[in-house]
N, C-alpha and C. Protein backbone atom coordinates (compact mmCIF):
# COMPACT_ATOMS: atom_id res chain seq x y z
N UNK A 1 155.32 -141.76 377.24
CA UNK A 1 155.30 -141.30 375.86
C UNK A 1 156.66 -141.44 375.20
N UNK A 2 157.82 -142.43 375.20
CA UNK A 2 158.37 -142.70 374.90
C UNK A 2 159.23 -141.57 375.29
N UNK A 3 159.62 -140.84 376.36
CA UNK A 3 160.10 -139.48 376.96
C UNK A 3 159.43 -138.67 376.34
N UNK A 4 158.54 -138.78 375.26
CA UNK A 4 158.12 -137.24 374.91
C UNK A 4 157.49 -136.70 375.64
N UNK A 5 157.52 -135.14 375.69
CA UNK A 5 155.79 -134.45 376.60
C UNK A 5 155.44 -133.46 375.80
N UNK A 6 154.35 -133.93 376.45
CA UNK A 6 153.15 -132.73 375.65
C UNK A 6 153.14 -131.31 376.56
N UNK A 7 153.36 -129.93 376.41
CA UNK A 7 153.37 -129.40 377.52
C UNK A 7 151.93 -128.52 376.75
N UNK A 8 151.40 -128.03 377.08
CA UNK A 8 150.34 -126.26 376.49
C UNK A 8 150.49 -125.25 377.23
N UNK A 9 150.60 -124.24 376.60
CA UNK A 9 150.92 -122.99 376.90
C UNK A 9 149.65 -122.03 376.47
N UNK A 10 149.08 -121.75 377.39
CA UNK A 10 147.82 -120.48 377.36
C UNK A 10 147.88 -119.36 376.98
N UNK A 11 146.98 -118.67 376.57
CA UNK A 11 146.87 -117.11 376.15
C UNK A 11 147.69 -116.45 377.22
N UNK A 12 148.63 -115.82 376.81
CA UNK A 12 149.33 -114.70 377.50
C UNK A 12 150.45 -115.23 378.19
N UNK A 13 150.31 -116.46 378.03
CA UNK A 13 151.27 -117.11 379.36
C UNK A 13 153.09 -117.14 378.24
N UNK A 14 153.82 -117.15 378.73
CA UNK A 14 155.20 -116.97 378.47
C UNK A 14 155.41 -117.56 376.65
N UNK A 15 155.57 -117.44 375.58
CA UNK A 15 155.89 -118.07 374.78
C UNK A 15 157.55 -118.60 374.73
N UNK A 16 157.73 -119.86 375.19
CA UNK A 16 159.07 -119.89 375.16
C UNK A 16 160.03 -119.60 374.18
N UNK A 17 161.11 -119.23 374.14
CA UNK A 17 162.16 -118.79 373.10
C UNK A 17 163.11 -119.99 372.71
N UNK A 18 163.35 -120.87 373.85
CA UNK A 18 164.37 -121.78 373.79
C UNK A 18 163.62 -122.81 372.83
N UNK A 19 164.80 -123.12 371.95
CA UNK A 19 163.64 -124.33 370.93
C UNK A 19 164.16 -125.82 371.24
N UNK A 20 163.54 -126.23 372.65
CA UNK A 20 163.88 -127.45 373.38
C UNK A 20 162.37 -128.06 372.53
N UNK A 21 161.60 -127.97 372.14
CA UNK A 21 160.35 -128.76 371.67
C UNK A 21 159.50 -128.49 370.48
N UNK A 22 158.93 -128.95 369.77
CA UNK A 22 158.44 -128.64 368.94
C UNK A 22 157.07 -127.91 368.75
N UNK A 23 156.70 -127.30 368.23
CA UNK A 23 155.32 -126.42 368.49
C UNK A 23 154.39 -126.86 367.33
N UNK A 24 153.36 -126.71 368.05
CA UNK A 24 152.20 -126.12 367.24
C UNK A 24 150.95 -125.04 367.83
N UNK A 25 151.07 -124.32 367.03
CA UNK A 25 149.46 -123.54 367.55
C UNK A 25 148.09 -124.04 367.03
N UNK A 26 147.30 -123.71 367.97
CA UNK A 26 145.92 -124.16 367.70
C UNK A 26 145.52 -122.93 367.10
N UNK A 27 144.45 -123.21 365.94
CA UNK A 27 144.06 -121.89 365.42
C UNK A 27 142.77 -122.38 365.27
N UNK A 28 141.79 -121.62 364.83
CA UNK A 28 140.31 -121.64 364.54
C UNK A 28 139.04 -121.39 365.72
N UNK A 29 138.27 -121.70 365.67
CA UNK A 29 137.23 -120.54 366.57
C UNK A 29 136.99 -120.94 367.82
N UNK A 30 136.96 -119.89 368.53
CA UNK A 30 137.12 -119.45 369.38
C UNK A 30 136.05 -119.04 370.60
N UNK A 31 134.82 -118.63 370.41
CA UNK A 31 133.56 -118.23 370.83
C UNK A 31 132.39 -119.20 369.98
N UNK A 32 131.45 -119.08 371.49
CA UNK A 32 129.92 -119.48 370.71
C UNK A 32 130.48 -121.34 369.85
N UNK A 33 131.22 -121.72 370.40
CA UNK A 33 131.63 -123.30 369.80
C UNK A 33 132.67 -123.97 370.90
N UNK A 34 131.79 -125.11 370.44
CA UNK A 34 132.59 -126.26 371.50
C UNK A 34 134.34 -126.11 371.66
N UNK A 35 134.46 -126.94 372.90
CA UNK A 35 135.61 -126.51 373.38
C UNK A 35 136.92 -127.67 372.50
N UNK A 36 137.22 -127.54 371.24
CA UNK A 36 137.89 -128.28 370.26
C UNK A 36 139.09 -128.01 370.56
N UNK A 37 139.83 -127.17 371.08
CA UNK A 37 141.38 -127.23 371.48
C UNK A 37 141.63 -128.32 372.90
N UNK A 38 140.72 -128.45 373.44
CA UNK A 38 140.97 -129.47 374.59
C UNK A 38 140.88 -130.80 373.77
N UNK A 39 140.04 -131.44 373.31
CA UNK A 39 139.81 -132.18 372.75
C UNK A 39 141.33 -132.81 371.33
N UNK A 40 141.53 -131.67 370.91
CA UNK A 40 142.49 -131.56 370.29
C UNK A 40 144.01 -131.84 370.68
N UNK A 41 144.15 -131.42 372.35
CA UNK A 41 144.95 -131.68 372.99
C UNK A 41 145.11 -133.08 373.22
N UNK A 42 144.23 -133.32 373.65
CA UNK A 42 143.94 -135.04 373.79
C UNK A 42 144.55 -135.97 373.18
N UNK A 43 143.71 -135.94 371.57
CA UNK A 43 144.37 -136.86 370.55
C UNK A 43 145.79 -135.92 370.55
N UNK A 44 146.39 -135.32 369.96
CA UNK A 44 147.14 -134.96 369.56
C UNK A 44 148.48 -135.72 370.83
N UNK A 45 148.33 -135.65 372.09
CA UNK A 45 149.52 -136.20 372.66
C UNK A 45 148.72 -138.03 372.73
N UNK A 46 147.90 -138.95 372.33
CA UNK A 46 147.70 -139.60 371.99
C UNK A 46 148.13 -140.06 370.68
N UNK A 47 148.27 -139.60 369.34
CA UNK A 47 149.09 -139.82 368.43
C UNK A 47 150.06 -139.47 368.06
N UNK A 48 150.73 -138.35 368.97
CA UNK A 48 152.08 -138.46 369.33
C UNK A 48 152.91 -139.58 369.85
N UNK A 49 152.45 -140.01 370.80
CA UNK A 49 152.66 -141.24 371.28
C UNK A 49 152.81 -142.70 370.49
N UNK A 50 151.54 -142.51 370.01
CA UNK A 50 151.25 -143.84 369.31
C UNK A 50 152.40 -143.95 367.80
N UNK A 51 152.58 -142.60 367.22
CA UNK A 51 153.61 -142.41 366.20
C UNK A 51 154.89 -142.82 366.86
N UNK A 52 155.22 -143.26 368.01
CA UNK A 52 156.64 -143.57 368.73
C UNK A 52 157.42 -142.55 369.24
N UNK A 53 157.15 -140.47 368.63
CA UNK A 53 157.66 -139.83 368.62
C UNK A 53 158.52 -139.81 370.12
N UNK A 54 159.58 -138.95 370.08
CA UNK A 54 160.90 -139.12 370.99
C UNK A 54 160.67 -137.25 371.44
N UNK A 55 160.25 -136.63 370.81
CA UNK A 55 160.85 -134.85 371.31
C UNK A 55 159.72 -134.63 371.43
N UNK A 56 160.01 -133.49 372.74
CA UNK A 56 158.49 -132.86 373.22
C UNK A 56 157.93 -131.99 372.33
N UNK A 57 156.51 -131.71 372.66
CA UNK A 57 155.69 -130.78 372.01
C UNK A 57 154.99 -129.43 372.71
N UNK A 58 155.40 -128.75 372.56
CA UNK A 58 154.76 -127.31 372.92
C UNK A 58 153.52 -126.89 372.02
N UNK A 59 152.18 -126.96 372.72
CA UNK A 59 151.22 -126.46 372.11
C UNK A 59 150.88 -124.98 372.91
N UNK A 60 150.54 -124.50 371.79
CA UNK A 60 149.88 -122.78 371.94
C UNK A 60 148.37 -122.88 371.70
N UNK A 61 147.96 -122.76 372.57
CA UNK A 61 146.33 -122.83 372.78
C UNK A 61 145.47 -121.43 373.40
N UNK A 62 145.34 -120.75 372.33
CA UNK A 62 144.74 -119.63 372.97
C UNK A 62 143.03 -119.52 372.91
N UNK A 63 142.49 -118.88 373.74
CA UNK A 63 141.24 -118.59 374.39
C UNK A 63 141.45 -116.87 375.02
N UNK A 64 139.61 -117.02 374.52
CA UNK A 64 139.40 -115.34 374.96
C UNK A 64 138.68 -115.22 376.57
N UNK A 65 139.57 -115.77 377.40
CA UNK A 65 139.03 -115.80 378.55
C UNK A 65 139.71 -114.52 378.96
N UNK A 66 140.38 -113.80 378.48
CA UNK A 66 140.74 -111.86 378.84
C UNK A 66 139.58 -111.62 378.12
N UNK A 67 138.93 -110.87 378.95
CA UNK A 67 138.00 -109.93 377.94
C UNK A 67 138.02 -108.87 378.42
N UNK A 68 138.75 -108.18 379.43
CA UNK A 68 138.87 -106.26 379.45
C UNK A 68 139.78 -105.93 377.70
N UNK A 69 139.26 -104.96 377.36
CA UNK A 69 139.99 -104.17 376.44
C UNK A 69 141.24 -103.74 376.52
N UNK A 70 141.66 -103.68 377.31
CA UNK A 70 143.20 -103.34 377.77
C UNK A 70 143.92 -104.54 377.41
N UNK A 71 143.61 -105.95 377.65
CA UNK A 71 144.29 -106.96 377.09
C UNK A 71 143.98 -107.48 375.93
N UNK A 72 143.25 -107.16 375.21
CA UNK A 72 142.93 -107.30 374.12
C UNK A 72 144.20 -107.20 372.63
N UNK A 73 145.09 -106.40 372.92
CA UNK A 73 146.37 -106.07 372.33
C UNK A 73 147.17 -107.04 373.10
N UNK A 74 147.41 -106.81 373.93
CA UNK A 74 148.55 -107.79 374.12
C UNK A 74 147.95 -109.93 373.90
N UNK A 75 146.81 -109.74 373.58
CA UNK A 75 146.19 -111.22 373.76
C UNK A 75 146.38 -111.06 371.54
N UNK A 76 146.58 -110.26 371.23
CA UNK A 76 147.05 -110.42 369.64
C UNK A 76 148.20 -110.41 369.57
N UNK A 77 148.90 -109.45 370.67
CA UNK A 77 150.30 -109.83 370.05
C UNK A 77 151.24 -111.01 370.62
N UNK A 78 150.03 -111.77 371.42
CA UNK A 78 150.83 -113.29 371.77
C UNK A 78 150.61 -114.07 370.98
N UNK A 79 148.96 -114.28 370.51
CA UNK A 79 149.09 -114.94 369.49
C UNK A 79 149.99 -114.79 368.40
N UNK A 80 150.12 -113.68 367.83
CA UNK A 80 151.21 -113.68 366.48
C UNK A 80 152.53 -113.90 366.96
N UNK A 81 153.05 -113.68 368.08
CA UNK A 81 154.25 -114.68 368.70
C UNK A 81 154.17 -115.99 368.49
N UNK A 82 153.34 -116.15 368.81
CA UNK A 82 153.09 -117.93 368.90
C UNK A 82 152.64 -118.37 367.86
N UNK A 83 152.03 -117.84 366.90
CA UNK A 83 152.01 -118.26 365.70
C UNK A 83 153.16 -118.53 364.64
N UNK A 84 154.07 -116.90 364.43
CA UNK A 84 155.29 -116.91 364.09
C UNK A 84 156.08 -117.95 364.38
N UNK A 85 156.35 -118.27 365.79
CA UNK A 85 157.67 -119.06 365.99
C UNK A 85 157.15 -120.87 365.95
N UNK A 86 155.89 -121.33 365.66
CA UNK A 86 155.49 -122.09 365.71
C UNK A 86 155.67 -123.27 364.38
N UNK A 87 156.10 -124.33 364.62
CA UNK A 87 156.58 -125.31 363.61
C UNK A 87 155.40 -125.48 362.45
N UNK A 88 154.03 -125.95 363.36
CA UNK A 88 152.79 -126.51 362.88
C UNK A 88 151.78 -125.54 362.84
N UNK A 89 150.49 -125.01 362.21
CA UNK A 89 149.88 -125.03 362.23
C UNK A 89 148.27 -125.60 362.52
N UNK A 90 147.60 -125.91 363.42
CA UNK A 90 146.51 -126.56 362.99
C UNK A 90 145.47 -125.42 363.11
N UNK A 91 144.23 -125.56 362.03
CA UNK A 91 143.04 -124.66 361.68
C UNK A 91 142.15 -125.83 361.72
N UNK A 92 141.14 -125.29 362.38
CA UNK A 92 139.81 -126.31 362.87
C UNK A 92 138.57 -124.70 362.97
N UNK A 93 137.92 -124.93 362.04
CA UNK A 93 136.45 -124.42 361.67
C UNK A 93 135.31 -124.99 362.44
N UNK A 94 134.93 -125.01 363.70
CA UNK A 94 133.96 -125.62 363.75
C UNK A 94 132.87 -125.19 363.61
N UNK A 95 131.50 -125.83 363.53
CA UNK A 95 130.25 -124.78 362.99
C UNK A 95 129.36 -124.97 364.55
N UNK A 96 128.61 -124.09 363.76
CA UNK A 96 127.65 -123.96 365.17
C UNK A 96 127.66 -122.32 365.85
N UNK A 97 128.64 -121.67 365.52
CA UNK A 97 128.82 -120.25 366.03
C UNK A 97 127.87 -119.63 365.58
N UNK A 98 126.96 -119.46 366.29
CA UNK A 98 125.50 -118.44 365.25
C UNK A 98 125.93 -117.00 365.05
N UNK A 99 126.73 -116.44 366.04
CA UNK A 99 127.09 -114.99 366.15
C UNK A 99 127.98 -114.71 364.96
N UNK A 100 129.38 -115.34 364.81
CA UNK A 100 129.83 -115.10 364.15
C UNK A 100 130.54 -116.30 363.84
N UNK A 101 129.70 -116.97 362.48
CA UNK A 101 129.97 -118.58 361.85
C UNK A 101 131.21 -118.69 360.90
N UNK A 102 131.70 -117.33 360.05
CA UNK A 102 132.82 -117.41 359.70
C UNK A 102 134.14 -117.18 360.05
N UNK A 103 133.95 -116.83 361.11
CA UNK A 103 135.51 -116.88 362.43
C UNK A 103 136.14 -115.90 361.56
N UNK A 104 136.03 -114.83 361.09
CA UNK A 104 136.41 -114.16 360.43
C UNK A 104 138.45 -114.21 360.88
N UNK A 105 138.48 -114.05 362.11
CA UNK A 105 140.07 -113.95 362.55
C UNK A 105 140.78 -115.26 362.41
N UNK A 106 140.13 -116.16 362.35
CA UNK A 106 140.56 -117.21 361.90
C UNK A 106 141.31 -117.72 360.49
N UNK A 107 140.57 -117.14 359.52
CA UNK A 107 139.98 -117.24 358.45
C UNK A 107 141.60 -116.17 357.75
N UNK A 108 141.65 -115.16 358.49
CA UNK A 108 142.95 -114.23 358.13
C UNK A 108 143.68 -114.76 358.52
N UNK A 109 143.90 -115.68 359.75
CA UNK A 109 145.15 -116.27 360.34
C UNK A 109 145.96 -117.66 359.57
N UNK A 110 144.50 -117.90 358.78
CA UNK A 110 144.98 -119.14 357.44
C UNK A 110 145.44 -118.47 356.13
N UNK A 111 145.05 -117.85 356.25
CA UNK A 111 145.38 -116.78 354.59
C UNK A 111 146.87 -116.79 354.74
N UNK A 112 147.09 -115.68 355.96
CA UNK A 112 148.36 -115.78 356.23
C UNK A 112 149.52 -116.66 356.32
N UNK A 113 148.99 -117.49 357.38
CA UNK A 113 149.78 -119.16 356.97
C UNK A 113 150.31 -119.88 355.74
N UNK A 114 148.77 -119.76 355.32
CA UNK A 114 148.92 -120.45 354.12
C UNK A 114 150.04 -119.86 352.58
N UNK A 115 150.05 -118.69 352.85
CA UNK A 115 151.42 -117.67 352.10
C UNK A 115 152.47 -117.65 352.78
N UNK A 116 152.87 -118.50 353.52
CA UNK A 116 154.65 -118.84 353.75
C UNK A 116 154.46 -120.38 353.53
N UNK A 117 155.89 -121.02 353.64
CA UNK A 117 156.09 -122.48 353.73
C UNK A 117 156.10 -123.25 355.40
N UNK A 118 155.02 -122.30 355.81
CA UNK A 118 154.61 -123.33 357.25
C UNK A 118 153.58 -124.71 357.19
N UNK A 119 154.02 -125.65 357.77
CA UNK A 119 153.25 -126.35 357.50
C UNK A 119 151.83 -126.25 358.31
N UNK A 120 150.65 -126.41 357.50
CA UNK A 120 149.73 -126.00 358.30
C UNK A 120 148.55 -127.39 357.94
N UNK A 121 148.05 -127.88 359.26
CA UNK A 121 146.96 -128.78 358.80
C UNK A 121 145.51 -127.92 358.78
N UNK A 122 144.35 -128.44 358.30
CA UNK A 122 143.45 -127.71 357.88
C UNK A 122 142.27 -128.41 357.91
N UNK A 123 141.33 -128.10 359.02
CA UNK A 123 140.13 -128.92 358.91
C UNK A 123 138.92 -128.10 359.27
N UNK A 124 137.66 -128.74 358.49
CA UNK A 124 136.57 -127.52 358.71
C UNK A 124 135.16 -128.66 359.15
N UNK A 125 134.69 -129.02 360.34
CA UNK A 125 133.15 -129.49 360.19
C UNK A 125 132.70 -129.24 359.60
N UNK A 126 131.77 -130.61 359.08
CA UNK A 126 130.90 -130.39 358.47
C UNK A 126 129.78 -129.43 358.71
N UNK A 127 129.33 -128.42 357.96
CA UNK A 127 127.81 -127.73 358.24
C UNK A 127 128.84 -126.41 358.29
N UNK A 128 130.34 -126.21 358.30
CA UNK A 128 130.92 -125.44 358.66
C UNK A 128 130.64 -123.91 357.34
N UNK A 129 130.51 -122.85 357.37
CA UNK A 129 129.95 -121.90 356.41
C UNK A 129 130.73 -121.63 355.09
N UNK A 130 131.55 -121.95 356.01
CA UNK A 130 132.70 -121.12 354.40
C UNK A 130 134.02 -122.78 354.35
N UNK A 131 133.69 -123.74 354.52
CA UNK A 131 134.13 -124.53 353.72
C UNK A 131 134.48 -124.59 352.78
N UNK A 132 133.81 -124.49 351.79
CA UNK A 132 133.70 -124.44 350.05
C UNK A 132 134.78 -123.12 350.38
N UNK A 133 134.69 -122.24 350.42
CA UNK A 133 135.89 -121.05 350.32
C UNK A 133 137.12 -121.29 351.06
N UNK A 134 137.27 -122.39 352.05
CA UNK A 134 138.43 -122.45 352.37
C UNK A 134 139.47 -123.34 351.38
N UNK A 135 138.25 -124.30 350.77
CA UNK A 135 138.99 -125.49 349.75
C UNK A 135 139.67 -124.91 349.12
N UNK A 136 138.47 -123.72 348.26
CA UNK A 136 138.78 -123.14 346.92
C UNK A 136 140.15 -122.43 347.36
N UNK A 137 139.99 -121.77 348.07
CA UNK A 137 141.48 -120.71 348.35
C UNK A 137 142.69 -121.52 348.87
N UNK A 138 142.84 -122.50 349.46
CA UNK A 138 144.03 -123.54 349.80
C UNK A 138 144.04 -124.35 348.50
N UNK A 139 143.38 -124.39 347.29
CA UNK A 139 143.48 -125.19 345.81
C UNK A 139 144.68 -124.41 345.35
N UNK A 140 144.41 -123.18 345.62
CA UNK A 140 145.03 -122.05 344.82
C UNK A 140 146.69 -121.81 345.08
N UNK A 141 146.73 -121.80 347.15
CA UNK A 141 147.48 -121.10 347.07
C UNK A 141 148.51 -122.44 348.21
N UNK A 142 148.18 -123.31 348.05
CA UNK A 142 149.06 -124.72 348.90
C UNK A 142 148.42 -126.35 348.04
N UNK A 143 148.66 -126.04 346.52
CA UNK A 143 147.50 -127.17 345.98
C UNK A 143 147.71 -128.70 346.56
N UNK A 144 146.78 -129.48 346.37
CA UNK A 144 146.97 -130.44 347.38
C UNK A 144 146.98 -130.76 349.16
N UNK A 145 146.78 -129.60 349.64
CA UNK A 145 146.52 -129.59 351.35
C UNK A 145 145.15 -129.71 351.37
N UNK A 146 145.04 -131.39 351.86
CA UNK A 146 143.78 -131.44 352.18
C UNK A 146 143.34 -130.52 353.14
N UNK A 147 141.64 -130.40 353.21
CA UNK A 147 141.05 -129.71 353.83
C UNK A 147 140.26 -131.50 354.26
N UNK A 148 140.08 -131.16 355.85
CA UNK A 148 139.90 -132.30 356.69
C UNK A 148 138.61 -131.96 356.70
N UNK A 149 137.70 -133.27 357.18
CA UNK A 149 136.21 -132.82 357.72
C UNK A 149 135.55 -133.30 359.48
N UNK A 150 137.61 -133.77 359.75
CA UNK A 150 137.12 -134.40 361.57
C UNK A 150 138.54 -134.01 361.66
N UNK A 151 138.19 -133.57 363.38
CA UNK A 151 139.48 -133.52 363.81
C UNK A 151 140.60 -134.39 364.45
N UNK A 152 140.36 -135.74 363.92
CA UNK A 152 141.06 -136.68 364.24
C UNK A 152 141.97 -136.30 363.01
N UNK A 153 141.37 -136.66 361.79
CA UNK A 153 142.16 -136.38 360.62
C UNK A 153 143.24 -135.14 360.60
N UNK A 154 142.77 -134.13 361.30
CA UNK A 154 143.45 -132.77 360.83
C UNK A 154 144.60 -132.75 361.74
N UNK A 155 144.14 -133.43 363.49
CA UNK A 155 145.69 -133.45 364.45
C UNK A 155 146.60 -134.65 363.38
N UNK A 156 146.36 -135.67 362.63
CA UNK A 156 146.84 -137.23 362.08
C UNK A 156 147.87 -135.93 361.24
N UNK A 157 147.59 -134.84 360.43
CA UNK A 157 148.14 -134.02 359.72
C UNK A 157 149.13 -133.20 360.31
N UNK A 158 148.77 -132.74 361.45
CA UNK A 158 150.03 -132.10 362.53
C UNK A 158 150.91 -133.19 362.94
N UNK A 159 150.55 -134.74 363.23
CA UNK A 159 151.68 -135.38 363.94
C UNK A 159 152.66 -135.95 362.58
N UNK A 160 152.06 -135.62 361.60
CA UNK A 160 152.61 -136.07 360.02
C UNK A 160 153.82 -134.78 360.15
N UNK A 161 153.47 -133.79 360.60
CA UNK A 161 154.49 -132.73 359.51
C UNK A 161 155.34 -132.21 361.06
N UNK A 162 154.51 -132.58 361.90
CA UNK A 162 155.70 -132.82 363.40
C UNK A 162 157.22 -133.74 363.05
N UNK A 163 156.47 -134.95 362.46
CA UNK A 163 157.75 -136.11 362.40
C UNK A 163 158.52 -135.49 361.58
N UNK A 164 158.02 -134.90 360.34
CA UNK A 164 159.22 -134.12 359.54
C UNK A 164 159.75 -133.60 360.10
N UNK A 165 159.35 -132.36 361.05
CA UNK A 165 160.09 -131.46 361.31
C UNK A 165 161.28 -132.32 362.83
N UNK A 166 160.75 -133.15 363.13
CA UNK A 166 161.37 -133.80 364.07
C UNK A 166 162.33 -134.46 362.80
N UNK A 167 162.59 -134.94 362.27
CA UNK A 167 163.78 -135.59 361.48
C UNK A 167 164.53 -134.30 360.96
N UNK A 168 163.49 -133.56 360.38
CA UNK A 168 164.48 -132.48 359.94
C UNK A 168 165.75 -131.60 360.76
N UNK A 169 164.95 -131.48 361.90
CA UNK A 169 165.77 -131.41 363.72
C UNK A 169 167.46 -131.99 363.82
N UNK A 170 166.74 -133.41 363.61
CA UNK A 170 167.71 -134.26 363.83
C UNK A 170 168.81 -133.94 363.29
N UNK A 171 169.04 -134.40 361.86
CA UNK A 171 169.73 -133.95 360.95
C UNK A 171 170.31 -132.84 361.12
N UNK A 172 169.41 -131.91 361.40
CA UNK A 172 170.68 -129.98 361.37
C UNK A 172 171.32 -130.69 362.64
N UNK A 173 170.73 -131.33 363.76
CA UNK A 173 171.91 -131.00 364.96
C UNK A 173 172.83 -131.91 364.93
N UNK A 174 172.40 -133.15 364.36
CA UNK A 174 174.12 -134.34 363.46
C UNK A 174 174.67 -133.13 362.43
N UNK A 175 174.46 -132.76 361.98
CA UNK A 175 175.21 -131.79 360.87
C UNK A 175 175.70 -130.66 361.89
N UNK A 176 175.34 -130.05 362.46
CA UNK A 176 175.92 -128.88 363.32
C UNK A 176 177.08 -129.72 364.34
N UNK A 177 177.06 -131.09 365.09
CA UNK A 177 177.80 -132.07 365.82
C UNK A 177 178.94 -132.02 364.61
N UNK A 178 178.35 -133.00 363.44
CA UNK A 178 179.79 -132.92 362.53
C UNK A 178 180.75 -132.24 362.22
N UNK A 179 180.38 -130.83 362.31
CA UNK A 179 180.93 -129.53 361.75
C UNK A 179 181.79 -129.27 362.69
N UNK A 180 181.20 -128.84 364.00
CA UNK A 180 181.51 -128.85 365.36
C UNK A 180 182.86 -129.59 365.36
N UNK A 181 182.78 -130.92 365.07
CA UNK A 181 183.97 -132.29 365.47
C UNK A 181 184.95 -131.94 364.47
N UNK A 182 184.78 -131.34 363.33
CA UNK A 182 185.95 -130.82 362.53
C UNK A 182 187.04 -130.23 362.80
């Protein structure tokens, strides 16, 4: 991968502090729907690659495979670790959840996003319930962020605002070197 690596980091498992790589978290549903963060993983260090990129990537991929109540708190307050310190966003809606089709926690975890200057990609399947309400509310409040309808498109949107943040990288640490050499 041109030295880059892809590493993932699981629910609960250590969120690193050191910012040797670039992040993104996986966001969107979670239960009762196909397994789209693996899949996601896939392409995503596949068009990493194929973009030429040079610096690794730390993905945050969480799953509700804790299910005692006791971890239930600490499996939120990793995610919002890992959300917080995370470069990228990606949100993937998929449909099919009969239990609960609007991922309701999902759905707050974009709201949120979407009210700072994180970059966040954004994609919803088709048949997905609240589509139309995710458009309308990302019109409003990030105008112009497409809302994707495959998740090829929506990782193509994470390795887009990766490279920024990978140039942007660059730059502070030639500028911090320059300063430094003064």
């Amino acid at each position: 991968m041109n030295g880059s690596i892809l590493r993932v980091v699981g629910s609960l498992e250590e969120v690193p502090s050191a910012r040797d790589a670039l992040t993104v978290f996986l966001a969107g549903g979670m239960r009762n729907c196909p397994d789209w963060r693996q899949w996601a993983i896939e392409a995503l260090a596949d068009q990493w690659h194929r973009a030429g990129a040079d610096r690794p990537v730390t993905v945050f991929s969480p799953s509700r495979v804790v299910s005692a109540r006791a971890f239930s708190h600490e499996l939120v307050r990793w995610e919002h670790d890992a959300l917080r310190t995370s470069d990228v966003v990606l949100f993937w809606f998929p449909r099919g959840n009969e239990k609960a089709p609007e991922q309701p926690i999902a759905l707050y975890e974009l709201g949120v996003a979407a009210a700072t200057y994180k970059p966040i990609a954004v994609g919803t399947e088709p048949g997905y319930v609240r589509r139309d309400d995710v458009g309308a509310q990302l019109r409003l409040i990030r105008p112009g962020l497409p809302v994707r309808c495959d998740l090829s498109s929506t990782v193509g949107d994470v390795v887009r605002a990766l490279r920024r943040a990978e140039k942007a990288l660059g730059e502070a640490f030639s500028a911090a070197g320059t300063l430094q050499a003064v």
